[in-house]
N, C-alpha and C. Protein backbone atom coordinates (compact mmCIF):
# COMPACT_ATOMS: atom_id res chain seq x y z
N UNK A 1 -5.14 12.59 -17.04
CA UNK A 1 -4.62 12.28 -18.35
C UNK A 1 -4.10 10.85 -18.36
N UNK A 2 -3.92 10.47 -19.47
CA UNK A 2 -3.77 9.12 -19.51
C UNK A 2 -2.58 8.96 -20.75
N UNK A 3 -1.23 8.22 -20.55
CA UNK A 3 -0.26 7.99 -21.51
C UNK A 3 -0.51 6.41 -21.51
N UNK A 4 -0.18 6.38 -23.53
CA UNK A 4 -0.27 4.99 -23.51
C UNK A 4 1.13 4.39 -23.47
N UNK A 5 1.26 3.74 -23.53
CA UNK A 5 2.54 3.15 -23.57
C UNK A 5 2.73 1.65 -24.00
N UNK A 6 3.18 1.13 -25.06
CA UNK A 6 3.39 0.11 -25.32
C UNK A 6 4.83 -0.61 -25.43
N UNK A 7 4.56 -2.27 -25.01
CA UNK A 7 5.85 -3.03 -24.60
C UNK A 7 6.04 -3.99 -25.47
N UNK A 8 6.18 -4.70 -26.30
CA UNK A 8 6.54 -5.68 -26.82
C UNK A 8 4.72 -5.97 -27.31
N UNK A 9 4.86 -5.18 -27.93
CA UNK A 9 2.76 -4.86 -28.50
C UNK A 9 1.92 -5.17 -27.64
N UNK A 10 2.62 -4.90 -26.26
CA UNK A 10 0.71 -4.88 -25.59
C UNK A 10 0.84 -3.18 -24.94
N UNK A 11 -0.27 -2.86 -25.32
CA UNK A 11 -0.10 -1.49 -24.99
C UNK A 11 -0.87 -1.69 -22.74
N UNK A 12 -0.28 -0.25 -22.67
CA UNK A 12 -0.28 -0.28 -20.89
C UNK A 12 -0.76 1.18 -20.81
N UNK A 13 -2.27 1.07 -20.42
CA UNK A 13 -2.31 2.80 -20.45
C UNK A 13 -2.28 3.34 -18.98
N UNK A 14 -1.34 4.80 -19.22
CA UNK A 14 -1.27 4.89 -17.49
C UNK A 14 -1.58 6.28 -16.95
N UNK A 15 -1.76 6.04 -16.20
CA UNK A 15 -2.95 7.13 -15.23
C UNK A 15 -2.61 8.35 -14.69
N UNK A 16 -2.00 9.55 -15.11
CA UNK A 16 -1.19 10.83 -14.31
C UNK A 16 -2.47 11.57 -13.77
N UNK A 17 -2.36 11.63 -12.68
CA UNK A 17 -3.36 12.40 -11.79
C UNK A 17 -3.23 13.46 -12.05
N UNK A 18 -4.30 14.10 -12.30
CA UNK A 18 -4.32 15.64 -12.25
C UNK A 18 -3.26 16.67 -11.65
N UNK A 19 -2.54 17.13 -12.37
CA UNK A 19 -2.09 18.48 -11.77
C UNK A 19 -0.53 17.76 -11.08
N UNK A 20 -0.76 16.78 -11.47
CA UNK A 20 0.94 15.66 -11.25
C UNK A 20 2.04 16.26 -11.60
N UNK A 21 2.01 16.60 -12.86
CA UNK A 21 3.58 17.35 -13.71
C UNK A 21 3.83 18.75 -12.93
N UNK A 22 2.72 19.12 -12.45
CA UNK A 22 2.96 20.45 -11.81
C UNK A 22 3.77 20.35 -10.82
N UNK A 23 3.12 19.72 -9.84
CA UNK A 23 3.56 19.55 -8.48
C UNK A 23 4.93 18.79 -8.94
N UNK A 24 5.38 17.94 -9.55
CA UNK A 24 6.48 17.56 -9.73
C UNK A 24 7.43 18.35 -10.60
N UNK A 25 7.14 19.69 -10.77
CA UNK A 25 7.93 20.25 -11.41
C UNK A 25 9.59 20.16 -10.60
N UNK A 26 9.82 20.40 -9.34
CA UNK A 26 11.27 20.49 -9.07
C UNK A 26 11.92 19.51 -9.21
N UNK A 27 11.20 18.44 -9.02
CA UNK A 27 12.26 16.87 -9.82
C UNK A 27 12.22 16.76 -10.83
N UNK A 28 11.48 17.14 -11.93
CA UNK A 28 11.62 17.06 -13.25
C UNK A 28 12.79 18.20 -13.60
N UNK A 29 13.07 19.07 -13.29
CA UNK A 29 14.08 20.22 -13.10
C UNK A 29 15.55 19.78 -12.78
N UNK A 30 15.81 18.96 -11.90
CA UNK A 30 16.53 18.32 -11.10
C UNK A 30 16.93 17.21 -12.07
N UNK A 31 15.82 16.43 -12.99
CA UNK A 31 15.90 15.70 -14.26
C UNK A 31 17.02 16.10 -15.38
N UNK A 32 16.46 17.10 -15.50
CA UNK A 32 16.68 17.90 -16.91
C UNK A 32 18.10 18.24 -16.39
N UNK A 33 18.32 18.89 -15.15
CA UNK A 33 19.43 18.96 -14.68
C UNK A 33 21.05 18.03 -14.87
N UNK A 34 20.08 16.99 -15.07
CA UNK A 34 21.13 15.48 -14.60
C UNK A 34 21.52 15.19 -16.08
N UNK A 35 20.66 15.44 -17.08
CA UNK A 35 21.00 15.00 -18.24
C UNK A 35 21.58 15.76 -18.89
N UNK A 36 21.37 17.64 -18.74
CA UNK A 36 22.26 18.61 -19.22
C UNK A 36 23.84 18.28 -19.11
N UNK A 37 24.67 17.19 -18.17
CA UNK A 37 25.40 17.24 -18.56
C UNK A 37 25.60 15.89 -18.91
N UNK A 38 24.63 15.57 -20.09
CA UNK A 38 25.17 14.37 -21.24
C UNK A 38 24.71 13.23 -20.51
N UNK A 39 24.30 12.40 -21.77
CA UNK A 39 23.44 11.00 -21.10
C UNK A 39 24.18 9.84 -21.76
N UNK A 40 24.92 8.78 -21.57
CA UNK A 40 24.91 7.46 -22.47
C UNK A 40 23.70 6.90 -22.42
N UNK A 41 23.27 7.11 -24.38
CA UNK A 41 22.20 6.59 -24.49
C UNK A 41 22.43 5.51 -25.35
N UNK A 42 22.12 3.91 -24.96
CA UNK A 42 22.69 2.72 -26.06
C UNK A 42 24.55 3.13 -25.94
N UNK A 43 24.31 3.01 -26.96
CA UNK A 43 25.73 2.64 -27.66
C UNK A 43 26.49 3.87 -27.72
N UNK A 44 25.42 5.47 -28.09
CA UNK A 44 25.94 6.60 -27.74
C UNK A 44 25.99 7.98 -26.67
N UNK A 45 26.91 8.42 -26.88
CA UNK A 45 26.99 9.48 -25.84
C UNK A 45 26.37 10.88 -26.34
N UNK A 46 25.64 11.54 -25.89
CA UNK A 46 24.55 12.63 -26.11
C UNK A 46 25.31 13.39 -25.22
N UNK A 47 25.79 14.55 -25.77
CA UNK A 47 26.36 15.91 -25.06
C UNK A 47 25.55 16.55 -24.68
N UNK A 48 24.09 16.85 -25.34
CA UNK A 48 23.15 17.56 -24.88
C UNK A 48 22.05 16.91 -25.31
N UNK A 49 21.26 15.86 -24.24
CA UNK A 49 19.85 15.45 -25.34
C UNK A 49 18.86 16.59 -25.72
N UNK A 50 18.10 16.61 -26.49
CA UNK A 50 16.95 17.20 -27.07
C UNK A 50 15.90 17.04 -26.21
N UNK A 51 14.62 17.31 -26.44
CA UNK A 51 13.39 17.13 -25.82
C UNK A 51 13.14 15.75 -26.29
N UNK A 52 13.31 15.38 -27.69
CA UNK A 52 12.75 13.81 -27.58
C UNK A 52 13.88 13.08 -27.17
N UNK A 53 15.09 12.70 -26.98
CA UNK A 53 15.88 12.17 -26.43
C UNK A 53 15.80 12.47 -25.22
N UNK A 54 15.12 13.50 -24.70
CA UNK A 54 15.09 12.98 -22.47
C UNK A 54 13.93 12.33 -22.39
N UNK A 55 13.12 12.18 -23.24
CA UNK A 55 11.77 11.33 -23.38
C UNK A 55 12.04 9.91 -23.24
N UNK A 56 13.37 9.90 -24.77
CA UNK A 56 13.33 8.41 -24.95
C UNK A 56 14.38 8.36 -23.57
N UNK A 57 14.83 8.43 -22.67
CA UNK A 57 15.98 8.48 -21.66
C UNK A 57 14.64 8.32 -20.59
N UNK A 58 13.78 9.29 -20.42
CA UNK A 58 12.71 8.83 -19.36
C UNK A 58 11.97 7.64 -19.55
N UNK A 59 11.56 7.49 -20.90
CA UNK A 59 10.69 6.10 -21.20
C UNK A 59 11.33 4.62 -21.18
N UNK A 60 13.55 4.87 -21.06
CA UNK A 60 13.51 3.64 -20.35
C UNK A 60 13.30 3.59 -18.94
N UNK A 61 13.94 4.39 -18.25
CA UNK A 61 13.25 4.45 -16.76
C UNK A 61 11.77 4.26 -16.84
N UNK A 62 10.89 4.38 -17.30
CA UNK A 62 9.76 4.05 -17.37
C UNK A 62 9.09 2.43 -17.35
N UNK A 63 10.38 2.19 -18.38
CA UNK A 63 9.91 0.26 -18.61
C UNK A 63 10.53 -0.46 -17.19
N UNK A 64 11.49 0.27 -16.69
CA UNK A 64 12.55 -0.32 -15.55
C UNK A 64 11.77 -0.43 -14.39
N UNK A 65 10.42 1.14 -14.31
CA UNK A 65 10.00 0.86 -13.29
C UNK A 65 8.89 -0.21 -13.71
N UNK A 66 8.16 -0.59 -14.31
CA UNK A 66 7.20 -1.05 -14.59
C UNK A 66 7.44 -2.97 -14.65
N UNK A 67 8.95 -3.00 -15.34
CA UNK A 67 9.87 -4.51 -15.14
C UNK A 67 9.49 -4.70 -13.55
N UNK A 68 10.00 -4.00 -12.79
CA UNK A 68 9.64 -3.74 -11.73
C UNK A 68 8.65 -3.90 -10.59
N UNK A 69 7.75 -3.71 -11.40
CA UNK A 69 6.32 -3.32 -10.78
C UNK A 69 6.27 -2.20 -9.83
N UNK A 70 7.28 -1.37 -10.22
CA UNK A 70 6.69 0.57 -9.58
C UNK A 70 5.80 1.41 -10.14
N UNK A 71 4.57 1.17 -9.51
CA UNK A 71 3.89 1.49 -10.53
C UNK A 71 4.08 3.10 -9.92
N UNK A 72 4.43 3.62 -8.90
CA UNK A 72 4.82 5.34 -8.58
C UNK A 72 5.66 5.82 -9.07
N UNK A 73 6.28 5.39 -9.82
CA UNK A 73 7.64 5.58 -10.29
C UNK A 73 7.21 5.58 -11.98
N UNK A 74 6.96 4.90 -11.96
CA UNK A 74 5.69 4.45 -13.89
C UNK A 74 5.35 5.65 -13.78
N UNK A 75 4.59 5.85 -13.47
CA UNK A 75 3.36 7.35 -13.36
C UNK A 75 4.35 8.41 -13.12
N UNK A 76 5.44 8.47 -12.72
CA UNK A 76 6.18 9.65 -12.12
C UNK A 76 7.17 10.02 -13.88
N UNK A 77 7.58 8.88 -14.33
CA UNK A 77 8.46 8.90 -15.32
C UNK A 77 7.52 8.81 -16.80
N UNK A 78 6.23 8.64 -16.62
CA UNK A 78 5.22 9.43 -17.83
C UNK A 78 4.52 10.55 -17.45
N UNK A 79 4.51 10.97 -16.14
CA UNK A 79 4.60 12.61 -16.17
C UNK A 79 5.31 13.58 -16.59
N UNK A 80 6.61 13.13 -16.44
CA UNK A 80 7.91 13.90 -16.57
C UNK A 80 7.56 13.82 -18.50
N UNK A 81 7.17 12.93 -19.15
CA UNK A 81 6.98 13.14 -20.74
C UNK A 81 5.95 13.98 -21.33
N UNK A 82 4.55 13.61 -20.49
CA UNK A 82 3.82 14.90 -20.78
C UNK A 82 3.87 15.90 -20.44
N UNK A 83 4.85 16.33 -19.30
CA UNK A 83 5.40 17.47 -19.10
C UNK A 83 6.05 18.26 -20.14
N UNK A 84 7.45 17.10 -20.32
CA UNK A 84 8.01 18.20 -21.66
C UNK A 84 7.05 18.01 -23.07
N UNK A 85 6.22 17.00 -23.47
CA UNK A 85 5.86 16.70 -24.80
C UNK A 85 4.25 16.67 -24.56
N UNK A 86 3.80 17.93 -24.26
CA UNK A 86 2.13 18.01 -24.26
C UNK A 86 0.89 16.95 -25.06
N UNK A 87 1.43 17.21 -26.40
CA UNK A 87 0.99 16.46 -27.21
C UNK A 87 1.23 15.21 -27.54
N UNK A 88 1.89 14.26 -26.48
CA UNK A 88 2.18 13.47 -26.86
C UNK A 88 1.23 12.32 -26.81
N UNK A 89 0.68 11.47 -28.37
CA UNK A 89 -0.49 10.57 -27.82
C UNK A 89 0.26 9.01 -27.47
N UNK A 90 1.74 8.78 -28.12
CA UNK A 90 1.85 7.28 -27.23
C UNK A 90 3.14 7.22 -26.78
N UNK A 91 3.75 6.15 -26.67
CA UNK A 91 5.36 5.77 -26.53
C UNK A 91 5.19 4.64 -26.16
N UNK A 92 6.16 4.34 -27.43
CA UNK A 92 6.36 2.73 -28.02
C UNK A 92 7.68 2.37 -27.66
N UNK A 93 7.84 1.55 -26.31
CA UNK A 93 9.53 1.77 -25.68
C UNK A 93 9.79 0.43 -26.04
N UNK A 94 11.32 0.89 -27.18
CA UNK A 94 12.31 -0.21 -27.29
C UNK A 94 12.74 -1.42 -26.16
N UNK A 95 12.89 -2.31 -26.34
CA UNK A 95 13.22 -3.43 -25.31
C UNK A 95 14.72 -3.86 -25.98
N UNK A 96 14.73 -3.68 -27.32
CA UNK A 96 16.15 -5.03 -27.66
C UNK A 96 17.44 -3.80 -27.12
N UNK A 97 17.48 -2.92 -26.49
CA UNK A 97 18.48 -2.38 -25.78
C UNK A 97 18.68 -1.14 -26.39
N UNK A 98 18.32 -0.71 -27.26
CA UNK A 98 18.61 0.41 -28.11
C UNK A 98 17.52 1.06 -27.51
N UNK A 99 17.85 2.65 -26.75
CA UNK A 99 16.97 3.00 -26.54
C UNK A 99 16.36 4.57 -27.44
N UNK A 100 17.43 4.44 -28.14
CA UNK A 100 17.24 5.49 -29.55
C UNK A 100 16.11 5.18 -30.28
N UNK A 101 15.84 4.12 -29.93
CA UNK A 101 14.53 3.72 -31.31
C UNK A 101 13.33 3.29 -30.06
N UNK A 102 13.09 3.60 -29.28
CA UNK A 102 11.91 4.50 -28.58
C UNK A 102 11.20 5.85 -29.36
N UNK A 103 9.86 5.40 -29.48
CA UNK A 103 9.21 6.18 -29.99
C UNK A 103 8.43 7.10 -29.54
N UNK A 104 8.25 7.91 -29.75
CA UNK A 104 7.41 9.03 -29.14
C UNK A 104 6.12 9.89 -30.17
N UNK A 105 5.04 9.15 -30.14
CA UNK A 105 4.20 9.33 -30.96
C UNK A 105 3.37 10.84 -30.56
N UNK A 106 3.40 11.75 -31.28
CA UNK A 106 3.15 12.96 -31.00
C UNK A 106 2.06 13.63 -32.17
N UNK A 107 0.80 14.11 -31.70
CA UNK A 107 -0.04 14.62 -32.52
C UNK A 107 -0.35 13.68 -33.72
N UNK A 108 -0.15 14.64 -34.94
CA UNK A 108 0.02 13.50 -35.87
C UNK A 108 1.33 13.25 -36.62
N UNK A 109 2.25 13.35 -35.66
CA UNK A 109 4.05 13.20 -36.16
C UNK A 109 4.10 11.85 -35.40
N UNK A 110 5.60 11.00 -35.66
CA UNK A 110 5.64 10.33 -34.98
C UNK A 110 7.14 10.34 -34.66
């Protein structure tokens, strides 16, 4: 499978190997874990994020690894999104610091 992901409009499409989200199910668990008790996201504090708020919370770790150049860590933190968000066809990750306005383009919702 392949997530696109775009940065400051250049899109980055990236590569989850087969059967990836599976095998990474106990760290994604361990994820979900970490954020159940509340995430500062931007400016606010989330008592309990949602499914698209651990998205937009994974998709900055996503840009961090990629600032980076991890690209195992890239691939690990857009698994963890098609994991929870099947349908998801992009994610358009905020840069000016707000990471609330990360997008998560899904089916035909956005």
């Amino acid at each position: 499978m392949i997530l696109n992901v775009t940065i400051n409009e250049h899109s980055y499409p990236i590569r989850i190997p087969d059967g990836m989200p599976e095998e990474a199910a106990s760290m994604f668990a361990r994820m979900d874990a970490d954020m159940d008790r509340g995430w500062q996201m931007s400016r606010v504090w989330v008592d309990r994020p949602d499914s698209r708020q651990r998205c937009q919370i994974v998709a900055d770790r996503l840009l961090t690894a990629m600032e980076n150049h991890n690209q195992e860590l890239a691939t690990m933190m857009a698994a963890y999104i098609v994991a929870r968000m099947p349908d998801v066809r992009e994610v358009v990750i905020d840069t000016s610091g707000d990471m609330t306005q990360t997008q998560i383009e899904r089916g035909d919702q956005t």
